[in-house]
N, C-alpha and C. Protein backbone atom coordinates (compact mmCIF):
# COMPACT_ATOMS: atom_id res chain seq x y z
N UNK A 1 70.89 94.59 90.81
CA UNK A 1 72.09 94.19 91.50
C UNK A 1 72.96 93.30 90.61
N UNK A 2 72.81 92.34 90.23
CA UNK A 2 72.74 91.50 88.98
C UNK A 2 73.95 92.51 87.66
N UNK A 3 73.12 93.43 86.98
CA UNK A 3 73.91 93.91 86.04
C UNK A 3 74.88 94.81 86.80
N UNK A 4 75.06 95.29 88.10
CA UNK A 4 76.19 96.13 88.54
C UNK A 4 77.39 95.24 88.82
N UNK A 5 76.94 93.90 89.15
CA UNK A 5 77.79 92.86 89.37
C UNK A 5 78.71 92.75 88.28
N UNK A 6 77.75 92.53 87.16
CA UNK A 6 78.57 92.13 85.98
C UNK A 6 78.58 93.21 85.01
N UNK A 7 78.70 94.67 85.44
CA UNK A 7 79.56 95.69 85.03
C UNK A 7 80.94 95.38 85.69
N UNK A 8 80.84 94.99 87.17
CA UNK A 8 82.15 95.49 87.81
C UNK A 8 82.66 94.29 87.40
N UNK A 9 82.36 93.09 87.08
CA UNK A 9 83.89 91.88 86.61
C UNK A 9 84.08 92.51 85.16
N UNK A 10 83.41 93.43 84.26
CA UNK A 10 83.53 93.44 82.63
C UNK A 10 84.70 94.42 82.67
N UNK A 11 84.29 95.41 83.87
CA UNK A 11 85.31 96.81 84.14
C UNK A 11 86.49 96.19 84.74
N UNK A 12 86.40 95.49 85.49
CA UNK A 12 87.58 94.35 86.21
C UNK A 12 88.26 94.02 85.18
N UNK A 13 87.44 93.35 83.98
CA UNK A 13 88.90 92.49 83.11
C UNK A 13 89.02 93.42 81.95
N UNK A 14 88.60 95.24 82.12
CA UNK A 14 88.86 95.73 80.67
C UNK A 14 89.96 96.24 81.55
N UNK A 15 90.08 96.52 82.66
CA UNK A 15 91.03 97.17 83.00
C UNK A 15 92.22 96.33 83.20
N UNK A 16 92.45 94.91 83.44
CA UNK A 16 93.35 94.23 83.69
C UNK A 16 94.07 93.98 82.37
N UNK A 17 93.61 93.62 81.27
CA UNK A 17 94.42 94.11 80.02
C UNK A 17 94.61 95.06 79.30
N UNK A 18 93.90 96.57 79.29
CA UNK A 18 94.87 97.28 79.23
C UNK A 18 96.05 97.79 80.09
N UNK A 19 96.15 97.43 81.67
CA UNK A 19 97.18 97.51 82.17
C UNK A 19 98.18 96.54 81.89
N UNK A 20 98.10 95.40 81.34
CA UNK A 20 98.80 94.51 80.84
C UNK A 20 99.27 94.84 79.52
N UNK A 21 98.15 95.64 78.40
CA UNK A 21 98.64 96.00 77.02
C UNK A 21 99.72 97.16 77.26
N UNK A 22 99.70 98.09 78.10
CA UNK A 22 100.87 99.24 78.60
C UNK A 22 101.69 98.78 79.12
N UNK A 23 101.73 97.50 79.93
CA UNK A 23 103.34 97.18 79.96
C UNK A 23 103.79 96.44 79.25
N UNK A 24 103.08 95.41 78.03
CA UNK A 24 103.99 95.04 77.58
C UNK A 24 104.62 95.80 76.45
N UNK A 25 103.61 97.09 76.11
CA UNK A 25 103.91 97.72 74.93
C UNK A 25 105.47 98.57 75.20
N UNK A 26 105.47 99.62 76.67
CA UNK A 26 106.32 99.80 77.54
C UNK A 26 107.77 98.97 77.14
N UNK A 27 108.04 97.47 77.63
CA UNK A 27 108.83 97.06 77.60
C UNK A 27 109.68 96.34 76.12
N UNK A 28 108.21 96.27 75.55
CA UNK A 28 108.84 95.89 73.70
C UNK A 28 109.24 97.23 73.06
N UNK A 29 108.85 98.58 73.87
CA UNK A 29 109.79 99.65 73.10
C UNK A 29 110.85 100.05 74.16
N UNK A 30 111.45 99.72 74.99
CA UNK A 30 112.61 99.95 75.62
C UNK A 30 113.64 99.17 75.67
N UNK A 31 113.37 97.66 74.81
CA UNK A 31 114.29 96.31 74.81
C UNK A 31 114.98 96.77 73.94
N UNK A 32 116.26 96.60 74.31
CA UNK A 32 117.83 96.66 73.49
C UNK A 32 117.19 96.31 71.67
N UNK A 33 116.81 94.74 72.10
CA UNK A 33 116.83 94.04 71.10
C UNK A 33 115.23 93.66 70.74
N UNK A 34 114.39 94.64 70.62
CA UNK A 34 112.92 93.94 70.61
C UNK A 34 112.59 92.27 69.93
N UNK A 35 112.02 91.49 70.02
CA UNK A 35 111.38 90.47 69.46
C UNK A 35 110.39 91.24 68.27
N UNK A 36 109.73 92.14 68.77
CA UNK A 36 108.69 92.86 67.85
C UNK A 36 108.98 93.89 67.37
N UNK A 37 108.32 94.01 66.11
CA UNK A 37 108.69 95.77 65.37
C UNK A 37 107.89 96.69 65.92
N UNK A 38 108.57 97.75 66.04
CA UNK A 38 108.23 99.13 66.68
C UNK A 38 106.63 99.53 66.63
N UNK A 39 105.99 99.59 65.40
CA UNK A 39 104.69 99.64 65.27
C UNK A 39 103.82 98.72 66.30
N UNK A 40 104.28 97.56 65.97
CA UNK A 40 103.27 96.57 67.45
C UNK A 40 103.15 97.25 68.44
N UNK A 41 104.76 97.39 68.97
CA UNK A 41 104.65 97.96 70.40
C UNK A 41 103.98 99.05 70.60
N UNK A 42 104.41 99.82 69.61
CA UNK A 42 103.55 101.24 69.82
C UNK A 42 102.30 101.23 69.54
N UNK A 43 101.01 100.04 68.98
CA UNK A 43 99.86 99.64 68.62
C UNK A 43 99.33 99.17 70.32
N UNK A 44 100.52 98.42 70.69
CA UNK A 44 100.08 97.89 72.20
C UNK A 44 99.70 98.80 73.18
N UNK A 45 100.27 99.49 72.90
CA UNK A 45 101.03 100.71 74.51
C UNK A 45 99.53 101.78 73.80
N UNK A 46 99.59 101.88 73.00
CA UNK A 46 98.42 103.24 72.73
C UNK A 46 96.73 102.37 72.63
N UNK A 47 96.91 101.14 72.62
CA UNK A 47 95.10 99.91 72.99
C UNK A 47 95.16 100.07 74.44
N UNK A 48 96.08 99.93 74.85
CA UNK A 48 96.01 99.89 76.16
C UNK A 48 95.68 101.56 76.96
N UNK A 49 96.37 102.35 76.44
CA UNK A 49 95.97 103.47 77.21
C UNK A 49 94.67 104.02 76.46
N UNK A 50 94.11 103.82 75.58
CA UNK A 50 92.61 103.85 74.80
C UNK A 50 91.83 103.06 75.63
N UNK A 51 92.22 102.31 75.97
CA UNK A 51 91.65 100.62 76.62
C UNK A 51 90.57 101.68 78.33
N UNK A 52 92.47 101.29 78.69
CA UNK A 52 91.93 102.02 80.10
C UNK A 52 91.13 103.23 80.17
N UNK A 53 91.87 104.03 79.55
CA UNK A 53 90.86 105.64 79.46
C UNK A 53 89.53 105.45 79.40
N UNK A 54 88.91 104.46 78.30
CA UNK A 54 87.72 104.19 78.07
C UNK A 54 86.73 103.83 79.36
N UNK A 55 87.51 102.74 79.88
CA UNK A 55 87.31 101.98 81.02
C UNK A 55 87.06 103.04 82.42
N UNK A 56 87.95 103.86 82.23
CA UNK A 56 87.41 104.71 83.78
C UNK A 56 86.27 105.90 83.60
N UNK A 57 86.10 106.38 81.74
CA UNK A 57 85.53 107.20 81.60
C UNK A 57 84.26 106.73 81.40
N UNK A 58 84.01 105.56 81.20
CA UNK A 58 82.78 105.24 81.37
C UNK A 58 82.08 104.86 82.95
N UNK A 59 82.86 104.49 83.28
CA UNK A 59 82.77 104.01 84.93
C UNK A 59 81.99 105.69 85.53
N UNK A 60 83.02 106.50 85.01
CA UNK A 60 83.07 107.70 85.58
C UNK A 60 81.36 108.21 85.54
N UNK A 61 80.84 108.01 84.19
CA UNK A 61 79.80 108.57 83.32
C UNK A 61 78.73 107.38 84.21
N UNK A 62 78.93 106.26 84.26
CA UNK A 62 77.97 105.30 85.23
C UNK A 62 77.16 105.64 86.40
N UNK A 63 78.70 106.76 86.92
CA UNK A 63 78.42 106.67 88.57
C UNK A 63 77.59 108.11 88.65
N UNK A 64 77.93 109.08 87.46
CA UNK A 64 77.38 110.20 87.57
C UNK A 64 75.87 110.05 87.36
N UNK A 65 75.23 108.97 86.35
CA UNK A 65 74.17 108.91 85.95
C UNK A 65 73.01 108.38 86.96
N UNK A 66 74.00 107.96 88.24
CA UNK A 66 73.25 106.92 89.02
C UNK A 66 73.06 107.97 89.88
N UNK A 67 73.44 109.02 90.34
CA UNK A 67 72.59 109.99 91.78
C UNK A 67 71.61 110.68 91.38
């Protein structure tokens, strides 16, 4: 019980920054005037959707292994 617990806060906070790395990557490539060069943003926006993908496909692979 113990390690499902602390799968679900690890899956909790992988998923909360890559949803955070896709928007900010999102909004540093649609700003008029970025603060950041294009590469960052586009480094951000593609960790983040690597990030998440990872995050549900393992979840996915967890839940299958467990019936």
């Amino acid at each position: 019980m113990i390690l499902e617990d602390e799968y679900l806060l690890k899956s909790a906070l992988l998923g909360k920054l890559s949803f955070w790395l896709i928007i900010i990557g999102v909004f540093a490539l649609i700003t008029p005037n970025p603060a950041w060069p294009e590469w960052l943003a586009r480094m951000a926006l593609s960790t983040g959707i690597a990030l998440g993908l990872t995050t549900i496909g393992v979840g996915l692979w967890n839940n299958r292994n467990k019936k």
